[in-house]
C-alpha atoms as a PDB file:
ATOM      1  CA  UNK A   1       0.000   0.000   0.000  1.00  0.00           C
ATOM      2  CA  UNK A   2       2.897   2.229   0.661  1.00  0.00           C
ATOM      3  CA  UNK A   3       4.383   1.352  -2.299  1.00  0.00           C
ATOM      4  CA  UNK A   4       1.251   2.365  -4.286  1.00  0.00           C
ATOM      5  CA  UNK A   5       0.896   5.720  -3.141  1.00  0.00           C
ATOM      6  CA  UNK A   6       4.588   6.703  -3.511  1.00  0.00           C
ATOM      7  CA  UNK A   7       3.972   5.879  -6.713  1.00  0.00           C
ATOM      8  CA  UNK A   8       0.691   7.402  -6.975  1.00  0.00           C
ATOM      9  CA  UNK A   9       2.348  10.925  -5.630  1.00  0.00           C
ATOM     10  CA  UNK A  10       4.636  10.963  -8.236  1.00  0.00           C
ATOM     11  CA  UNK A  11       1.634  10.697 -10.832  1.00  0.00           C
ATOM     12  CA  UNK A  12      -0.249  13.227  -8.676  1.00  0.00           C
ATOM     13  CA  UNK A  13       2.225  15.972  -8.509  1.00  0.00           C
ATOM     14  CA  UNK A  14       2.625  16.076 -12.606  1.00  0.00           C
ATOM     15  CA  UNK A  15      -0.851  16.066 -12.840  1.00  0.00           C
ATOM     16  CA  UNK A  16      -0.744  19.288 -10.551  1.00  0.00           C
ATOM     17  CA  UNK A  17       1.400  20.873 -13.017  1.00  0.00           C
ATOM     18  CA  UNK A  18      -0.567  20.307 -15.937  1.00  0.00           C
ATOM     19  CA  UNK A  19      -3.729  21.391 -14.697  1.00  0.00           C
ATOM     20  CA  UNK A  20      -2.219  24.322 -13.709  1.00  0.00           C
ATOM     21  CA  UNK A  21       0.133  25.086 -16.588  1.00  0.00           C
ATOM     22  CA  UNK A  22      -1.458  25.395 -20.390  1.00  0.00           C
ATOM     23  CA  UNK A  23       2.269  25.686 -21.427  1.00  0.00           C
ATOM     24  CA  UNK A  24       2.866  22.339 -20.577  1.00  0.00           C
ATOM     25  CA  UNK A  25      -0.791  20.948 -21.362  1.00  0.00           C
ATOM     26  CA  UNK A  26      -1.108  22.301 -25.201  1.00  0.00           C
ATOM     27  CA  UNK A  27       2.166  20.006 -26.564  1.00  0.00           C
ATOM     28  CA  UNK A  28       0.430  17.041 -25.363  1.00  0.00           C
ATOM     29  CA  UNK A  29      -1.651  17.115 -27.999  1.00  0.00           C
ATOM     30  CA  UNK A  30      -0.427  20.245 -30.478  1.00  0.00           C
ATOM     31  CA  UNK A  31       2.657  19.090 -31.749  1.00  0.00           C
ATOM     32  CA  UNK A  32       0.903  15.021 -32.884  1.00  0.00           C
ATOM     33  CA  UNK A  33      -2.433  17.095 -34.930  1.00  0.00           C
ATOM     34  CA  UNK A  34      -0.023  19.548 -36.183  1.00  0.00           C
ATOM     35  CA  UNK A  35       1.304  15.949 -37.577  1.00  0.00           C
ATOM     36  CA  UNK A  36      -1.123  14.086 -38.428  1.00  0.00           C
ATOM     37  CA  UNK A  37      -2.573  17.017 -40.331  1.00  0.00           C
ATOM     38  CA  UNK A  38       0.831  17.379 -42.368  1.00  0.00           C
ATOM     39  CA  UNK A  39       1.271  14.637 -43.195  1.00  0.00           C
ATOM     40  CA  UNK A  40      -2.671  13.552 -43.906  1.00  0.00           C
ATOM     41  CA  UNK A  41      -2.320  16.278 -46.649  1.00  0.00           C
ATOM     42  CA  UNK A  42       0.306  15.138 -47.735  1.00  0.00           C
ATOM     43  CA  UNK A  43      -0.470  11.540 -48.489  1.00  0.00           C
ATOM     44  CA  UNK A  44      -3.985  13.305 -49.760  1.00  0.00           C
ATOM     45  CA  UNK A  45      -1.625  15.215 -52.316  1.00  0.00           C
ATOM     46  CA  UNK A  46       0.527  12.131 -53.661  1.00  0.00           C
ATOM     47  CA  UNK A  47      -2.970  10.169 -54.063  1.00  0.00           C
ATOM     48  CA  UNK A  48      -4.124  12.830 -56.743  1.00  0.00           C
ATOM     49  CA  UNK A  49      -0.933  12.469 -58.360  1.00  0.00           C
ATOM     50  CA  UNK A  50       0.023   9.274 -58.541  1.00  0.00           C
ATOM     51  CA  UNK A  51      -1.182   6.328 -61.159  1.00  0.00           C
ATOM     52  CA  UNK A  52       0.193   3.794 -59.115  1.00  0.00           C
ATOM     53  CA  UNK A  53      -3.066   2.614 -57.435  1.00  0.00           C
ATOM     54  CA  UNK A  54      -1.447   2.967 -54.319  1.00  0.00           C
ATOM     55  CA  UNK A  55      -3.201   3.982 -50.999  1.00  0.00           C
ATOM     56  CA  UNK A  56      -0.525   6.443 -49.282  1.00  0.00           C
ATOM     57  CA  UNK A  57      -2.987   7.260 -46.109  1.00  0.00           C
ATOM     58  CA  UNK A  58      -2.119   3.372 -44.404  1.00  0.00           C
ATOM     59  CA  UNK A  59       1.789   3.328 -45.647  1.00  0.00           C
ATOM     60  CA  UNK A  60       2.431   7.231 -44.326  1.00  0.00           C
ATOM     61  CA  UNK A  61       0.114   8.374 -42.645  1.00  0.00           C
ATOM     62  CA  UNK A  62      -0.689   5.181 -40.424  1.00  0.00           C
ATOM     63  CA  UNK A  63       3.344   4.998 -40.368  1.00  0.00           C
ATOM     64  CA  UNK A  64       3.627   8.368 -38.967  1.00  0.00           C
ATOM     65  CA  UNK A  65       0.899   8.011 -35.934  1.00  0.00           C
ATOM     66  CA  UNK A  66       2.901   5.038 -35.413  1.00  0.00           C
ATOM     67  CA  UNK A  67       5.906   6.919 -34.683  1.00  0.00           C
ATOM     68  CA  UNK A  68       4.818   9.576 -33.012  1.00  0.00           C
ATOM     69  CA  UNK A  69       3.308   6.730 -30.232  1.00  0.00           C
ATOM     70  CA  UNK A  70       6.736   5.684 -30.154  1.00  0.00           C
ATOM     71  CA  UNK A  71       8.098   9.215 -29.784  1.00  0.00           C
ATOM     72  CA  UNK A  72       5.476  10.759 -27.533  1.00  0.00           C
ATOM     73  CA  UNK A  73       6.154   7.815 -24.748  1.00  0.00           C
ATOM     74  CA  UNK A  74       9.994   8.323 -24.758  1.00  0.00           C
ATOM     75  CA  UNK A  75       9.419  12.085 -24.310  1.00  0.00           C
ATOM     76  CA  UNK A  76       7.316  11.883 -22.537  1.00  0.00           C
ATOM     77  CA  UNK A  77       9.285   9.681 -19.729  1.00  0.00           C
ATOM     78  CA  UNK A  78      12.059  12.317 -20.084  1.00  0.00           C
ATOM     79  CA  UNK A  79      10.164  15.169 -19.605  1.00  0.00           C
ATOM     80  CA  UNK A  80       8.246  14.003 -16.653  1.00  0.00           C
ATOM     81  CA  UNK A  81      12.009  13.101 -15.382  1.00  0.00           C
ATOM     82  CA  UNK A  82      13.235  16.776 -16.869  1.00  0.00           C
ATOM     83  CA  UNK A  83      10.426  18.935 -14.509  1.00  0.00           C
ATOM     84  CA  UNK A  84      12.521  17.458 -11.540  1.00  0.00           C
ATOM     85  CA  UNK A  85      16.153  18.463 -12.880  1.00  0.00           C
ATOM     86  CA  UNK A  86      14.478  22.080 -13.869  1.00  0.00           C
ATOM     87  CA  UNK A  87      12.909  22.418 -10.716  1.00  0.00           C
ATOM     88  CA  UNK A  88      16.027  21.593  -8.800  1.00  0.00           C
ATOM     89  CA  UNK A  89      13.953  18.893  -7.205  1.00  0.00           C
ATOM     90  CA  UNK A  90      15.144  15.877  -7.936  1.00  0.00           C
ATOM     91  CA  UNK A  91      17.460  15.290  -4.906  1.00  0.00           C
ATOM     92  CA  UNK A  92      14.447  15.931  -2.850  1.00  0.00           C
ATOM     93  CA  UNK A  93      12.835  13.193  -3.821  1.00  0.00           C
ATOM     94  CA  UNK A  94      14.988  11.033  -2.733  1.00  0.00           C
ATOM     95  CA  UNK A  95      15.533  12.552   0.329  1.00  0.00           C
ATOM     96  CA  UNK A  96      12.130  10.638   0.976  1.00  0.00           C
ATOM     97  CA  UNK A  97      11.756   7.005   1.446  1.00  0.00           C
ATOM     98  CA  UNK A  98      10.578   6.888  -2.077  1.00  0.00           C
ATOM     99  CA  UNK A  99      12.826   4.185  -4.095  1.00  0.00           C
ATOM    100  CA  UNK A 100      14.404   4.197  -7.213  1.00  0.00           C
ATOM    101  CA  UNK A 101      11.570   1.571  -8.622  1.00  0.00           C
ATOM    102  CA  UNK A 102       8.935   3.751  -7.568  1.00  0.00           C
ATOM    103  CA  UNK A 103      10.151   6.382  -9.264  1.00  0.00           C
ATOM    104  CA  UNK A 104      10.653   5.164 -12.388  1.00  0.00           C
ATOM    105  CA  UNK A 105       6.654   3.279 -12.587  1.00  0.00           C
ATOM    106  CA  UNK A 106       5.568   6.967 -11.919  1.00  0.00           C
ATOM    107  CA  UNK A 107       7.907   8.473 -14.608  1.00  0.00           C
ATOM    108  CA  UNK A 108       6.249   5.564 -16.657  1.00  0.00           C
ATOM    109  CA  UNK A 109       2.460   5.744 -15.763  1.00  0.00           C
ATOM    110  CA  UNK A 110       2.242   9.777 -16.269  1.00  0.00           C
ATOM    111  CA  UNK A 111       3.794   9.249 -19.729  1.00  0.00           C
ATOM    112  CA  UNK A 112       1.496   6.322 -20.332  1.00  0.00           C
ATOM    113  CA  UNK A 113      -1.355   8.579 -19.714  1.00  0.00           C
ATOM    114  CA  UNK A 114      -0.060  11.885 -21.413  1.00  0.00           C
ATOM    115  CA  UNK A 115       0.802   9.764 -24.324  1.00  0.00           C
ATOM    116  CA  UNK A 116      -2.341   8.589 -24.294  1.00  0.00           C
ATOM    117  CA  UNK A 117      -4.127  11.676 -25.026  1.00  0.00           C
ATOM    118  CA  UNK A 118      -1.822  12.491 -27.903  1.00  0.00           C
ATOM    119  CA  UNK A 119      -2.827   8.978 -28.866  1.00  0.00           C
ATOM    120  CA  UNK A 120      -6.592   9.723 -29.272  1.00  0.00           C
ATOM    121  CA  UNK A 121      -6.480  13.283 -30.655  1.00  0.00           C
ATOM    122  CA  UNK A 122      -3.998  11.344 -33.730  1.00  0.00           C
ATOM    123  CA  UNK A 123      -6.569   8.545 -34.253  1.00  0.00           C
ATOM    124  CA  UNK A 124      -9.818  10.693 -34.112  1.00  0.00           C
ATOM    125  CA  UNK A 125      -7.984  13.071 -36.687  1.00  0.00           C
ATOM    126  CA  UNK A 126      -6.748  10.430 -38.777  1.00  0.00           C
ATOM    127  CA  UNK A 127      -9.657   8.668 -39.020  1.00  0.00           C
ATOM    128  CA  UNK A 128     -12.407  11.733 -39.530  1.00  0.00           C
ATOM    129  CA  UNK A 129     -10.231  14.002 -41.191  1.00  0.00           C
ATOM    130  CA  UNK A 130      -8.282  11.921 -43.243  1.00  0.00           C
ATOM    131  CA  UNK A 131     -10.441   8.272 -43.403  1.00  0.00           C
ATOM    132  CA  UNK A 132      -7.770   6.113 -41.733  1.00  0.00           C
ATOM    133  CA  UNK A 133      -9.138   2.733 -40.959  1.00  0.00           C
ATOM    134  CA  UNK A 134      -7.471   1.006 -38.411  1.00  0.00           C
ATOM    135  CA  UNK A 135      -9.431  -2.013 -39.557  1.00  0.00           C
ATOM    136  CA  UNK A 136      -6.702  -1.880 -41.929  1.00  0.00           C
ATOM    137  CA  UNK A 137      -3.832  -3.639 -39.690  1.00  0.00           C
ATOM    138  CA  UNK A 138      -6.632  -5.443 -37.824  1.00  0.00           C
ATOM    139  CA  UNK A 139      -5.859  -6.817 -34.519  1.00  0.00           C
ATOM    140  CA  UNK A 140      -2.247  -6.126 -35.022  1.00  0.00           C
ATOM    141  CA  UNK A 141      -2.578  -2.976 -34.671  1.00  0.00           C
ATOM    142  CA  UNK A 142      -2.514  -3.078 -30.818  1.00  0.00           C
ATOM    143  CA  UNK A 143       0.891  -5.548 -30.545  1.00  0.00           C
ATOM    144  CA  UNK A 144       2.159  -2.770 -32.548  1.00  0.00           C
ATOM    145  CA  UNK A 145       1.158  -0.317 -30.157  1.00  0.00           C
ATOM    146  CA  UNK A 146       2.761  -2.175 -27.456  1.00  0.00           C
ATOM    147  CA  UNK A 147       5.974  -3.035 -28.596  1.00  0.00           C
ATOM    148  CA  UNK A 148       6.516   0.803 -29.425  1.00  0.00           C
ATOM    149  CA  UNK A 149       4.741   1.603 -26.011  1.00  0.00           C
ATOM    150  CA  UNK A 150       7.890  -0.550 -24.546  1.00  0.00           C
ATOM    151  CA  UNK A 151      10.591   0.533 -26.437  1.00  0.00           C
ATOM    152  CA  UNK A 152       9.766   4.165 -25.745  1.00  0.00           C
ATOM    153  CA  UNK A 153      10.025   3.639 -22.145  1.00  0.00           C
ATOM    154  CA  UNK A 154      13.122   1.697 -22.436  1.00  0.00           C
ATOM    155  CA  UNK A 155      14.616   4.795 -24.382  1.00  0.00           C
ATOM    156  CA  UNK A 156      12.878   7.087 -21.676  1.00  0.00           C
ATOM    157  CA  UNK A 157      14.507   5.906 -18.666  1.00  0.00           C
ATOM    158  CA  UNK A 158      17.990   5.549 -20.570  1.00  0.00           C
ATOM    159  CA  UNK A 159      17.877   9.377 -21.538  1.00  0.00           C
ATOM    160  CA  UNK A 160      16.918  10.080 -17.955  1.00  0.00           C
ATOM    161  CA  UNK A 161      20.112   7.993 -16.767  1.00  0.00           C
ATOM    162  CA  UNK A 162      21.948   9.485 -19.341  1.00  0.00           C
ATOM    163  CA  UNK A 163      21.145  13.115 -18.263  1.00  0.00           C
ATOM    164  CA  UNK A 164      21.470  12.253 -14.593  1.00  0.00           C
ATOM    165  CA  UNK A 165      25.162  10.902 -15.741  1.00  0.00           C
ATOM    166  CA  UNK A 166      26.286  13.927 -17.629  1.00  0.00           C
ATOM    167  CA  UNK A 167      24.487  16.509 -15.820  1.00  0.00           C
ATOM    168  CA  UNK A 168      20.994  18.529 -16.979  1.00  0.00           C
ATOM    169  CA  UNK A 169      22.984  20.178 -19.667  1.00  0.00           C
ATOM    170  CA  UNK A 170      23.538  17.127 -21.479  1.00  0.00           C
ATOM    171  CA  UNK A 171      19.453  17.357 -22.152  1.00  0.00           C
ATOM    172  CA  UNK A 172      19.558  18.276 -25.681  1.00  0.00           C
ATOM    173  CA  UNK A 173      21.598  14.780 -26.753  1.00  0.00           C
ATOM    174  CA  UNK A 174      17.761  13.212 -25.505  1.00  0.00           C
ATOM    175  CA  UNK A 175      15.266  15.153 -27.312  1.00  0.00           C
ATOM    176  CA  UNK A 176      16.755  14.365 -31.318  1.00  0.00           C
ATOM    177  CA  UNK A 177      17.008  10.472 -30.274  1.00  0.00           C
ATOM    178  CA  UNK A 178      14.151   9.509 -32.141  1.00  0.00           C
ATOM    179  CA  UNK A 179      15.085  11.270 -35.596  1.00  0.00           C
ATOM    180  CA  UNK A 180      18.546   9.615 -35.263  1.00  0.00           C
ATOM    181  CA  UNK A 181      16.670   6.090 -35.230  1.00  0.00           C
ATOM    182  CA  UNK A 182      13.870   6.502 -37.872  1.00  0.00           C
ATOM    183  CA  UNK A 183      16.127   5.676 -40.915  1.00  0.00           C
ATOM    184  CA  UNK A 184      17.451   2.918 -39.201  1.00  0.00           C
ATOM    185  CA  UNK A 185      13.777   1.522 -38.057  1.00  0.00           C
ATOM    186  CA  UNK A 186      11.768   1.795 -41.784  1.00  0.00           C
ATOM    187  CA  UNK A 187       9.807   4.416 -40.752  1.00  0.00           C
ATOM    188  CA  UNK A 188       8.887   4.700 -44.243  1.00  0.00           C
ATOM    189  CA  UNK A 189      10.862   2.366 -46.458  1.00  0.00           C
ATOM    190  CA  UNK A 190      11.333  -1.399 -46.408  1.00  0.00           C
ATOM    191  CA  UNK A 191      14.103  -2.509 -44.723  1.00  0.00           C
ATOM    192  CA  UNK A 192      15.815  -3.709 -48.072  1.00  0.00           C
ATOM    193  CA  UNK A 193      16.329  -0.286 -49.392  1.00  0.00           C
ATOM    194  CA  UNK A 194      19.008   0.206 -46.845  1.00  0.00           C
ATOM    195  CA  UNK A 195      22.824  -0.457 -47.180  1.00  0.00           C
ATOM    196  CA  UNK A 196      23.725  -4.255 -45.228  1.00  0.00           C
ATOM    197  CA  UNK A 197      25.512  -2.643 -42.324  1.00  0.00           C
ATOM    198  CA  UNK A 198      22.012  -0.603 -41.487  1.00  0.00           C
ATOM    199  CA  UNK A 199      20.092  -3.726 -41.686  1.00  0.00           C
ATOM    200  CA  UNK A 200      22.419  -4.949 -39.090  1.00  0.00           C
ATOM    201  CA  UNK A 201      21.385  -2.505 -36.740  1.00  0.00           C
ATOM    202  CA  UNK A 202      17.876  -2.422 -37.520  1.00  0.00           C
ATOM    203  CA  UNK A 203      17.722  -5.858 -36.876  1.00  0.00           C
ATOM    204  CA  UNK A 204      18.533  -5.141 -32.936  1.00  0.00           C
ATOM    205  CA  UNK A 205      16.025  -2.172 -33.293  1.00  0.00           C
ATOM    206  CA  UNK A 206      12.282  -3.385 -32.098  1.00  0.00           C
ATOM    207  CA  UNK A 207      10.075  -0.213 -33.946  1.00  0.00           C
ATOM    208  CA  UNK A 208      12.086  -2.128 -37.207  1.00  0.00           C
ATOM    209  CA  UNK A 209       9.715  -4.760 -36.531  1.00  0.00           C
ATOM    210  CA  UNK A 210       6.572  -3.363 -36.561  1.00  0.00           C
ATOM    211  CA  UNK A 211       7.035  -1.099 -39.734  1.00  0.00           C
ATOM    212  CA  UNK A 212       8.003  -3.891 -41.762  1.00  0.00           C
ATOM    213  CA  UNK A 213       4.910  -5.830 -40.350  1.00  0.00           C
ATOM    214  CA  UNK A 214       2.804  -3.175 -40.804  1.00  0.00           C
ATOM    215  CA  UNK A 215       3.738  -3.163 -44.802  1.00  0.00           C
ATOM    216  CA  UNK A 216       3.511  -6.812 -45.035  1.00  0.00           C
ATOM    217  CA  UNK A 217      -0.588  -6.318 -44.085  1.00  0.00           C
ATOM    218  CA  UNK A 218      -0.817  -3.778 -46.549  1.00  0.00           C
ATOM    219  CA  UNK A 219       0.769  -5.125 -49.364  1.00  0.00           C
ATOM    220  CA  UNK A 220      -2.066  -8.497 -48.419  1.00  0.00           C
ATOM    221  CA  UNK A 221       0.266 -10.601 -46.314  1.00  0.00           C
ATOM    222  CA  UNK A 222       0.665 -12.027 -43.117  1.00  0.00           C
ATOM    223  CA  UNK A 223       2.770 -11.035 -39.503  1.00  0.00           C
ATOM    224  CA  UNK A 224       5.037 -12.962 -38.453  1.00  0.00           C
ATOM    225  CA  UNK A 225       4.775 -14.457 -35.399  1.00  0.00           C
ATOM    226  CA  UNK A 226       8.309 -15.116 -34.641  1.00  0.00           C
ATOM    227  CA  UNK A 227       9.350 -11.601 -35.913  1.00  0.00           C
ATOM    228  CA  UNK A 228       6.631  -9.871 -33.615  1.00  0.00           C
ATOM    229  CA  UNK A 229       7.943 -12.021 -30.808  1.00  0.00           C
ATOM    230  CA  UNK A 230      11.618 -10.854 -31.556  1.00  0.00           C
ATOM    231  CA  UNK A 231      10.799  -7.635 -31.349  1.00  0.00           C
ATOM    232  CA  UNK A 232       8.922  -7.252 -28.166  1.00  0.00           C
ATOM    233  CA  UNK A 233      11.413  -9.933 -26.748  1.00  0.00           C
ATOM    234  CA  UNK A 234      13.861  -6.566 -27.265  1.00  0.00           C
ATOM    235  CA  UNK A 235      12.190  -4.004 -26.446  1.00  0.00           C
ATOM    236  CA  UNK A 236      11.657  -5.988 -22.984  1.00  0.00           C
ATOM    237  CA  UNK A 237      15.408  -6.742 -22.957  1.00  0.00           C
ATOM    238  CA  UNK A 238      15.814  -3.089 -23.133  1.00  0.00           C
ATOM    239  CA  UNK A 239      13.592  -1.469 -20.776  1.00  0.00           C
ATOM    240  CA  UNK A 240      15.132  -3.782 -18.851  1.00  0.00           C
ATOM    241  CA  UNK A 241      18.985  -2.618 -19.621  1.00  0.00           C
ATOM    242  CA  UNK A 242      17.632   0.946 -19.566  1.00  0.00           C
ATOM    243  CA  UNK A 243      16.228   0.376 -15.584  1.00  0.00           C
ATOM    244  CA  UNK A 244      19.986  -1.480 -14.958  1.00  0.00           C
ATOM    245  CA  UNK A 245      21.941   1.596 -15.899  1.00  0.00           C
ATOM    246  CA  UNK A 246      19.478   4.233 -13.947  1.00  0.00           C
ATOM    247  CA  UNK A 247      20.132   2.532 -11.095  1.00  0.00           C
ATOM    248  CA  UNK A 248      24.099   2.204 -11.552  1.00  0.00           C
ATOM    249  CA  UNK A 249      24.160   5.963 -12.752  1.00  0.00           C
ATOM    250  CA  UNK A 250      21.986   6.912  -9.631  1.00  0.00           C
ATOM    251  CA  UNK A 251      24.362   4.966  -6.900  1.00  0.00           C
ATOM    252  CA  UNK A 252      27.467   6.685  -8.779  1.00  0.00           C
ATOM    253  CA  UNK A 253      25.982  10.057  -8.677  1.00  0.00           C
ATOM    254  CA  UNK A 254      25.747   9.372  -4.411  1.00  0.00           C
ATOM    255  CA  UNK A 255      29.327   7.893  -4.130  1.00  0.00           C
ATOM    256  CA  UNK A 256      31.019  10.617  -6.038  1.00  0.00           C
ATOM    257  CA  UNK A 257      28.670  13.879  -5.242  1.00  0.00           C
ATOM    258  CA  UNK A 258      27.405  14.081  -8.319  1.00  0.00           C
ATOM    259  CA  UNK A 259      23.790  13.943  -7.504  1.00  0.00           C
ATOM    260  CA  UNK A 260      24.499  17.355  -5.701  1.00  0.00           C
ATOM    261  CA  UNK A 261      24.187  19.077  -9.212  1.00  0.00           C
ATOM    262  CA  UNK A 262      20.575  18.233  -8.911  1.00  0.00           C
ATOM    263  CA  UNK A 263      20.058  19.983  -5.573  1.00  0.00           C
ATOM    264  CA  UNK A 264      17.881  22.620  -4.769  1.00  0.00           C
ATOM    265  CA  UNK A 265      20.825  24.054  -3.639  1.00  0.00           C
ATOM    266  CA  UNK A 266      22.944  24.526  -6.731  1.00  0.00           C
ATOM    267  CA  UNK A 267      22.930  26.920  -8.545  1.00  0.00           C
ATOM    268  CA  UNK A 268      25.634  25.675 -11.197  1.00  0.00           C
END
């Protein structure tokens, strides 16, 4: 029980900020429609002007909410992480019995829920606006969801260790991750168009997985199984790497000091 509302105060005092912050409420779901709306005009645009027969609202614009699921979890860990290091707060909380498990499972249930609203405003506009069907992927749709869901967090709590490593300057190296791994995941491209060596990475990359399952439903084939399985067997592997190294960066940061950077204290 104590466990559970350590965890729940973590979720509680972000949901204080929102509600009283629009700043921090509008990108939740501003930055995804300005997105999907982009983007749903311009898959609109290459269907009037192509002969090829080929639906581009599934490929690009279902590839693109995709994405930005991935994108907005993995942000959305490191922000909720990133309101402590602004605030000068984060040594406080752990100047409370709260542990370093408990603080991660809030970092990941407020991003689970935030995401989740940017989640809904992208499907209602893709699918009235734009006429997405998710029937389209059918029940695949939602391992897809979850195997991005997973591999967001992993890359969440790594940027957090990362930042609590190098100190909160070292912020900006978090925020481009996910550009730097869309042309290695087939965002929007089989995986065949790219050079061996890229494949090789891809291959250890789960989102990889889903894209090209994602194309193989379009183009009238089946999922595979094992390749589904591969890929949330990573993204497992790496949330739980990412939860290793947090933990290891946080008991450096006490031997050596550094976690005094982080103090309400410092000003430097």
């Amino acid at each position: 029980m104590k466990s559970f509302r350590r965890i729940a105060a973590i979720v509680l005092r972000h949901f204080y900020l929102l509600r009283g912050s629009p700043a921090r409420l509008l990108p939740l779901f501003a930055w995804v429609a300005v997105d999907i709306l982009l983007w749903g005009f311009i898959t609109r645009y290459l269907n009037t002007v192509t002969k090829s027969g080929l639906n581009f609202v599934p490929t690009l614009l279902g590839a693109v909410l995709l994405w930005d699921v991935f994108t907005r979890v993995m942000h959305g860990v490191a922000a909720v992480f990133f309101e402590d290091v602004w605030a000068r707060n984060f040594l406080n909380m752990f100047a409370t019995p709260l542990s370093i498990s408990q603080y991660l499972t809030g970092l990941v249930i407020t991003s689970s829920a935030t995401s989740l609203v940017g989640l809904i405003v992208m499907l209602v506009l893709a699918t009235t606006v734009f006429g997405l069907s998710f029937f389209t992927y059918g029940l695949m749709f939602f391992p897809f969801l979850v195997v991005l869901f997973l591999f967001g967090i992993a890359l969440g709590i790594f940027g957090c260790a990362l930042v609590l490593r190098l100190g909160p300057a070292s912020e900006w190296l978090i925020w481009p991750v996910p550009a730097l791994l869309s042309p290695f995941a087939g965002v929007f491209y089989p995986l065949a168009t790219l050079p061996r060596w890229m494949q090789w990475i891809s291959s250890l990359l789960p989102p990889a997985y889903v894209f090209e399952g994602m194309r193989r439903i379009l183009a009238g084939g089946t999922v595979s199984g094992f390749a589904m399985a591969v890929g949330t067997g990573l993204a497992a592997v790496y949330i739980l790497l990412a939860c290793g190294y947090f933990v290891s960066v946080y008991h450096h940061a006490q031997r050596t000091g550094l976690i005094a950077r982080y103090s309400a204290e410092t000003l430097s």
